[in-house]
N, C-alpha and C. Protein backbone atom coordinates (compact mmCIF):
# COMPACT_ATOMS: atom_id res chain seq x y z
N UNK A 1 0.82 -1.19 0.00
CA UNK A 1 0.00 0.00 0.00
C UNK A 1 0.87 1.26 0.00
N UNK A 2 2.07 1.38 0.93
CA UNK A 2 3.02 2.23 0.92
C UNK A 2 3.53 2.57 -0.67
N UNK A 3 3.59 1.51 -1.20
CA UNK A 3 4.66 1.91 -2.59
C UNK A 3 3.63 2.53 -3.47
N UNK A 4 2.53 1.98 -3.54
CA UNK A 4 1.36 2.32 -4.34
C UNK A 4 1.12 3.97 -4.38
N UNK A 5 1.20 4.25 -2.71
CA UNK A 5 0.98 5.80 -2.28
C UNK A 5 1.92 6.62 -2.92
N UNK A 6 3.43 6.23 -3.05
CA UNK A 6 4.60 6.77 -3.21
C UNK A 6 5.06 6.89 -4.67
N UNK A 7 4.20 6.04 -5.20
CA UNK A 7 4.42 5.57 -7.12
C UNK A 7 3.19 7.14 -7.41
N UNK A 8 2.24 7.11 -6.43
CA UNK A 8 0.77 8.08 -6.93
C UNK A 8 1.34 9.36 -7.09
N UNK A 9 2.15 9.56 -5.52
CA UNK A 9 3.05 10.78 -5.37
C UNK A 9 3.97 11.50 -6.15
N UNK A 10 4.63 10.59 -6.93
CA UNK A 10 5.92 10.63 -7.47
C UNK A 10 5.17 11.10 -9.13
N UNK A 11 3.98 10.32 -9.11
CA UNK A 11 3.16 10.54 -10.70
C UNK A 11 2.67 11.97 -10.77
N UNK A 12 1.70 12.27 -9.44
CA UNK A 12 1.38 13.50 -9.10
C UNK A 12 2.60 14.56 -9.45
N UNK A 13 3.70 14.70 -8.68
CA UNK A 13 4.69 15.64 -8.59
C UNK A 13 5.58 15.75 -9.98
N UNK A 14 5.62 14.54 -10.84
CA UNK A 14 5.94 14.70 -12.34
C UNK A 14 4.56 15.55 -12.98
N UNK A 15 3.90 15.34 -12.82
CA UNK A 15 2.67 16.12 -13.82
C UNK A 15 2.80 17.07 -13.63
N UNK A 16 2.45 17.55 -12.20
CA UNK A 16 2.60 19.23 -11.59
C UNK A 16 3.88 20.29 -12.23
N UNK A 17 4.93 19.60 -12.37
CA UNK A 17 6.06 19.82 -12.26
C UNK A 17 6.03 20.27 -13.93
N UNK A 18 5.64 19.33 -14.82
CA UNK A 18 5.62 19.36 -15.96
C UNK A 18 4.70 20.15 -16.42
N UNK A 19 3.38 20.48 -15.82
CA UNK A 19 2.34 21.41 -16.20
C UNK A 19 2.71 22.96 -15.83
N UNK A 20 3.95 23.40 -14.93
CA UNK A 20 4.27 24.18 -14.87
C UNK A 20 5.29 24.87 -15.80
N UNK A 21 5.89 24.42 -15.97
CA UNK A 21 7.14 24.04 -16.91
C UNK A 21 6.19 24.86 -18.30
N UNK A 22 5.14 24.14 -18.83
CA UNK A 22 4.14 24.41 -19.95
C UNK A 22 3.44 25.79 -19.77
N UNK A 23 3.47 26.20 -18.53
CA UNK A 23 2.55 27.38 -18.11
C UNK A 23 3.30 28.52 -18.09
N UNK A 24 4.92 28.27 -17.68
CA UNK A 24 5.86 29.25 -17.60
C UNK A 24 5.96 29.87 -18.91
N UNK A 25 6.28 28.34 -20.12
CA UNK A 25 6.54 29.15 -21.50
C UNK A 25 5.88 29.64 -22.46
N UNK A 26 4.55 29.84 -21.95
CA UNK A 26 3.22 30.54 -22.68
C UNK A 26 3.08 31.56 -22.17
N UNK A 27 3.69 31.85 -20.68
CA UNK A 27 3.53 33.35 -20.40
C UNK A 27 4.85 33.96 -21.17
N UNK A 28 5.83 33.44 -21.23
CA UNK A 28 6.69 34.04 -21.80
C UNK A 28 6.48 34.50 -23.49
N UNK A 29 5.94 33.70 -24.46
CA UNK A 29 5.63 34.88 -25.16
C UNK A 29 4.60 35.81 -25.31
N UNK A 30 3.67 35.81 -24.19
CA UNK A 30 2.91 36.90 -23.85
C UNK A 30 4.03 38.33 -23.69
N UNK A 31 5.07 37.89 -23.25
CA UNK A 31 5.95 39.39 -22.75
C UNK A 31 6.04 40.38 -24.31
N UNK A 32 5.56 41.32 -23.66
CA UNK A 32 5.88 42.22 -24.61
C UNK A 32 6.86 42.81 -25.13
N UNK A 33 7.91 42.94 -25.99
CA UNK A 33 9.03 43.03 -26.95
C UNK A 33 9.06 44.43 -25.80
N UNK A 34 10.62 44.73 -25.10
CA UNK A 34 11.47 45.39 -24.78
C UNK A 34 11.92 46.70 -25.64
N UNK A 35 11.77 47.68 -25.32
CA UNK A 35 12.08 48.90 -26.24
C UNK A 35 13.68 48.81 -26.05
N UNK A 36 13.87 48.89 -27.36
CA UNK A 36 15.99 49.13 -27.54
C UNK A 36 16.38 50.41 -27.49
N UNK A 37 17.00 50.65 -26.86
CA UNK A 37 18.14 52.05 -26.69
C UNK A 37 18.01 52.81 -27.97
N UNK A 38 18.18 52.05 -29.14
CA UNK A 38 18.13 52.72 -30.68
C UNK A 38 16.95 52.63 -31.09
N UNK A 39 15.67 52.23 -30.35
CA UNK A 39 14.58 52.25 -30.98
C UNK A 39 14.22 50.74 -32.02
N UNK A 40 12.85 50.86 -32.25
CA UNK A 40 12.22 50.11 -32.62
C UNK A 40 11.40 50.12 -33.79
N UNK A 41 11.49 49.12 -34.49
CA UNK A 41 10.39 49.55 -35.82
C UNK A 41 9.01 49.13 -35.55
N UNK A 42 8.22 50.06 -35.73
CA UNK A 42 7.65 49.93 -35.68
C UNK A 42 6.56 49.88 -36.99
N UNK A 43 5.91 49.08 -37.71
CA UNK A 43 4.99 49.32 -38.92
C UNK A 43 3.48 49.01 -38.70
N UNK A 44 2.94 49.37 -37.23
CA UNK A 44 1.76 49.72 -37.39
C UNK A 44 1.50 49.99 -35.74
N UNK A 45 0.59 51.00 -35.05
CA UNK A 45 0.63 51.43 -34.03
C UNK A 45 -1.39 51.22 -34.21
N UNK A 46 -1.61 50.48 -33.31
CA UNK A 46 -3.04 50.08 -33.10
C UNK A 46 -3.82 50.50 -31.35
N UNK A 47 -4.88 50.87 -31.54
CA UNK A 47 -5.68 51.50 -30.30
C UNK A 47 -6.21 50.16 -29.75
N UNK A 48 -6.69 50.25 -28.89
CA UNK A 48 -7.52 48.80 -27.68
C UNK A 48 -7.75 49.75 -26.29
N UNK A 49 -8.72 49.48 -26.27
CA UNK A 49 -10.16 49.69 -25.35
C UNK A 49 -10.97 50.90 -25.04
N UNK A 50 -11.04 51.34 -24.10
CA UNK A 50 -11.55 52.81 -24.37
C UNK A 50 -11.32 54.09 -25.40
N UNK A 51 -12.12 54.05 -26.80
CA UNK A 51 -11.79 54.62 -27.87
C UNK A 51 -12.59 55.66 -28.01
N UNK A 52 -12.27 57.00 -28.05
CA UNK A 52 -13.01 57.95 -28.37
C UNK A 52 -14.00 57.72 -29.30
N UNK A 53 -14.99 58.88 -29.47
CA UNK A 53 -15.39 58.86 -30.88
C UNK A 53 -14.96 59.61 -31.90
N UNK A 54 -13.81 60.44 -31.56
CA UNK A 54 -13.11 61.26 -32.46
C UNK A 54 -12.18 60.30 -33.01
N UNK A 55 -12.33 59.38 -33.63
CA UNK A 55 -10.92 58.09 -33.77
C UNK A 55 -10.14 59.25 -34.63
N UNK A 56 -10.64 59.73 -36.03
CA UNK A 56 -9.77 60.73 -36.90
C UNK A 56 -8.91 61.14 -35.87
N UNK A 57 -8.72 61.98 -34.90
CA UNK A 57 -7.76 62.42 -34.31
C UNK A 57 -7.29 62.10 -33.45
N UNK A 58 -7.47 60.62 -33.06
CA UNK A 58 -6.46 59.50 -32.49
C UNK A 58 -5.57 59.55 -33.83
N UNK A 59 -6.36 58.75 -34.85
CA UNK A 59 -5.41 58.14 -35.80
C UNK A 59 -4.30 59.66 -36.62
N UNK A 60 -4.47 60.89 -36.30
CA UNK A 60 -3.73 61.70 -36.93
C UNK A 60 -2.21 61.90 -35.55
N UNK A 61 -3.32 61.23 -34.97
CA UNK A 61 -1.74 61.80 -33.42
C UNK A 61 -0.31 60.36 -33.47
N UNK A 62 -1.28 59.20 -34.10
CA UNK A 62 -0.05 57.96 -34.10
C UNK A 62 0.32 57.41 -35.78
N UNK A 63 -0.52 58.46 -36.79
CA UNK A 63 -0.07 57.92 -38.30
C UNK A 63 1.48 58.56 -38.08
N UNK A 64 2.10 59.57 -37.70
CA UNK A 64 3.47 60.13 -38.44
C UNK A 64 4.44 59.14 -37.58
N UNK A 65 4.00 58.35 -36.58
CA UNK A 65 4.92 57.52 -35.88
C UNK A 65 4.72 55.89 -36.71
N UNK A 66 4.06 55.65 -37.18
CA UNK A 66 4.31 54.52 -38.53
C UNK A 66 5.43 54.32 -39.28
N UNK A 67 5.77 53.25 -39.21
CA UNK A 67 6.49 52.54 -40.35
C UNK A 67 8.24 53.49 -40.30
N UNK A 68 8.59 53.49 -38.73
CA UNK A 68 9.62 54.11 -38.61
C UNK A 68 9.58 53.51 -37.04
N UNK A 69 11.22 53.54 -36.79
CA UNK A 69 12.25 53.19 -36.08
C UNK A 69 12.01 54.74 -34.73
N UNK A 70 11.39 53.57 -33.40
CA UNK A 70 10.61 54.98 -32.41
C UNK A 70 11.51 54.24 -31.16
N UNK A 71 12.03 55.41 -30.48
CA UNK A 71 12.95 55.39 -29.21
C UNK A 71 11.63 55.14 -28.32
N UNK A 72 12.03 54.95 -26.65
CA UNK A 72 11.33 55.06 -26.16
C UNK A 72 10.47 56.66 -25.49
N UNK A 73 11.51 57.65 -25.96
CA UNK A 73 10.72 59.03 -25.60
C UNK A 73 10.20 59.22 -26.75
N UNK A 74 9.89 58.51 -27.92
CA UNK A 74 9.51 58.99 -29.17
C UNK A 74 7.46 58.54 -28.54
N UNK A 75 7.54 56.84 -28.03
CA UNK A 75 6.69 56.62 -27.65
C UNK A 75 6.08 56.85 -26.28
N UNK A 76 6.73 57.77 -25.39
CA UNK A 76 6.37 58.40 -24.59
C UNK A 76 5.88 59.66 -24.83
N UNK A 77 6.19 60.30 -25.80
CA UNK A 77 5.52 61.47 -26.38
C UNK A 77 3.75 61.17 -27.22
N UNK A 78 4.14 60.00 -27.70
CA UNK A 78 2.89 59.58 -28.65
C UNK A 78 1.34 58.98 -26.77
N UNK A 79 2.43 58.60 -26.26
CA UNK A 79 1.41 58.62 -24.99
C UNK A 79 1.20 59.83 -24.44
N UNK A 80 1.97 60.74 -24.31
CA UNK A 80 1.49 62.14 -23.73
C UNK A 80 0.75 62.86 -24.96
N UNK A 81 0.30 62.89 -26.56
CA UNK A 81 -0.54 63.67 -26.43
C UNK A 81 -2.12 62.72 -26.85
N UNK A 82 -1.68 60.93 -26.36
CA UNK A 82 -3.03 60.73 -26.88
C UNK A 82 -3.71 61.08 -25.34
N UNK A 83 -2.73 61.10 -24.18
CA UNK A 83 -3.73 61.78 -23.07
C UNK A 83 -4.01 63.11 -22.95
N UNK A 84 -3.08 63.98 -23.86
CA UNK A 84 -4.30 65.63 -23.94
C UNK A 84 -5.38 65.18 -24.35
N UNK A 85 -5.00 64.64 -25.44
CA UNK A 85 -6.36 64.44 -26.40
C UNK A 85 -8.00 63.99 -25.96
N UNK A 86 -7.85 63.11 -24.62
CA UNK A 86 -8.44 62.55 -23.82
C UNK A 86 -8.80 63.61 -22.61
N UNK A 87 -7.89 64.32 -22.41
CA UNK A 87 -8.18 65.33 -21.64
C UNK A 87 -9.17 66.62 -21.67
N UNK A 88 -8.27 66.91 -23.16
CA UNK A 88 -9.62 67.66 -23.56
C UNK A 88 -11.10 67.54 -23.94
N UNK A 89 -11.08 66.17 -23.89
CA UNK A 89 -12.52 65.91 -24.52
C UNK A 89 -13.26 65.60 -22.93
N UNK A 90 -12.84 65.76 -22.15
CA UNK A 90 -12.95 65.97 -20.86
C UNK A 90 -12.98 64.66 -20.18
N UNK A 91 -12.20 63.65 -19.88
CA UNK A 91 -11.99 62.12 -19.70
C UNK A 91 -10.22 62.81 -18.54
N UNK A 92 -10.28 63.56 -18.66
CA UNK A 92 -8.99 64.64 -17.38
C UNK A 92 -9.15 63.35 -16.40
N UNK A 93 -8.20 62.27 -15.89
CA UNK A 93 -7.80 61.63 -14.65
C UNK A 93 -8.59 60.52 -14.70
N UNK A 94 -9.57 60.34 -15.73
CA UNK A 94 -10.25 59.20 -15.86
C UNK A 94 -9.45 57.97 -16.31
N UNK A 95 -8.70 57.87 -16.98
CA UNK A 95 -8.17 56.85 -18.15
C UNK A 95 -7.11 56.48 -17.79
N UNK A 96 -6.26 55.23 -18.19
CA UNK A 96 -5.01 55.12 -17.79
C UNK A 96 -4.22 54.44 -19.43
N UNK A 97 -3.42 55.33 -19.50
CA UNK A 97 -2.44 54.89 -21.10
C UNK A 97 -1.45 54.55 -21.31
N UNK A 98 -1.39 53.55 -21.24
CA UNK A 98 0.39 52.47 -22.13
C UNK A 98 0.09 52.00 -23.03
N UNK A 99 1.33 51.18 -23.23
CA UNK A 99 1.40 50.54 -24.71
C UNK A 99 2.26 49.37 -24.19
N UNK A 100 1.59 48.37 -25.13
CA UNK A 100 2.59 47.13 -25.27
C UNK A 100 3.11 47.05 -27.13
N UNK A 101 4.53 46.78 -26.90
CA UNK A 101 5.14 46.24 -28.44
C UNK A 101 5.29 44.99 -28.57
N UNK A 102 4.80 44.63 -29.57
CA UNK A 102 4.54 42.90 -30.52
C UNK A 102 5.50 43.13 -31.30
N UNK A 103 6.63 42.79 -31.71
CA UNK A 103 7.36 42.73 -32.63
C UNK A 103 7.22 44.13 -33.39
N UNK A 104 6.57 43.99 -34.76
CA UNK A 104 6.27 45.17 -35.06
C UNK A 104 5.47 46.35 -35.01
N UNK A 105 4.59 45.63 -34.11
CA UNK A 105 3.19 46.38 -33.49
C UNK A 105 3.59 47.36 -32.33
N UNK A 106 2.75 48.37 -32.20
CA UNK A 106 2.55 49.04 -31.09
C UNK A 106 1.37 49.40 -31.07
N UNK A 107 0.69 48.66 -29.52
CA UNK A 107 -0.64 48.43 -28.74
C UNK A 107 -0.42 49.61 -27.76
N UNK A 108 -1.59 50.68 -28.34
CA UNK A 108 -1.91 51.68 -27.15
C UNK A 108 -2.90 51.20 -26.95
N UNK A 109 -2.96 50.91 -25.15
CA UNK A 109 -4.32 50.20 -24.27
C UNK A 109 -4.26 51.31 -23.60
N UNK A 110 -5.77 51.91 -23.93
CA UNK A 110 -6.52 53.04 -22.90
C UNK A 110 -7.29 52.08 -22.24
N UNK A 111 -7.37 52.40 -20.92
CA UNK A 111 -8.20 51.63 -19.65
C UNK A 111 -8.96 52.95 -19.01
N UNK A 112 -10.71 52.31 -18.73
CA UNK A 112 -10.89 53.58 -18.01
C UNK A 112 -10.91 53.47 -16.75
N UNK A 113 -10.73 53.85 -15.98
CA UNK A 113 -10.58 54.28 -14.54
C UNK A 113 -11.59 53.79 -13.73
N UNK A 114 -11.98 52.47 -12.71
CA UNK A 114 -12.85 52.25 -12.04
C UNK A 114 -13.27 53.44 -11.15
């Protein structure tokens, strides 16, 4: 009965062990691509979640940052004026704005503010 328990154990703690292992390397390419010192290419900059209804002047504030090589103050600027932009339309302290990079993508996620 002992070995039986200890064979169950040993089966248990391989699975676990191994299902983690599987869980680690699916979060890992969830990580979002690291901004480089020299910047990044970027060839397409896309909005997600709370979207104005002015999109035209979302999309005029992140077209000139397309299909070009963006530092990280290049995309810290493209976050500071999509939050005027938000500001002025009066959404001021409501919203919260980053971005994640996909390879060539750049994901601005507006969140609104519980």
């Amino acid at each position: 009965m002992t070995q039986i328990l200890s064979a169950l154990l040993i089966i248990i703690l391989i699975l676990t062990n191994s299902a983690c292992t599987g869980a680690r390397s699916q979060v890992k390419k969830r990580h979002a691509v690291i901004v480089k010192s020299e910047g990044n290419f970027v060839r397409q900059i896309l909005l997600s979640g709370f979207i104005l209804n002015d999109k035209k002047r979302l999309e005029k504030i992140v077209k000139p940052y397309q299909k070009k090589y963006l530092s990280k103050d290049q995309i810290n600027q493209i976050l500071q004026e999509m939050s005027s932009a938000y500001n002025e339309a009066g959404f001021a302290g409501l919203v919260n704005i980053r971005y994640e990079l996909h390879k060539a993508k750049l994901v601005i996620v507006i969140d609104l503010n519980k």
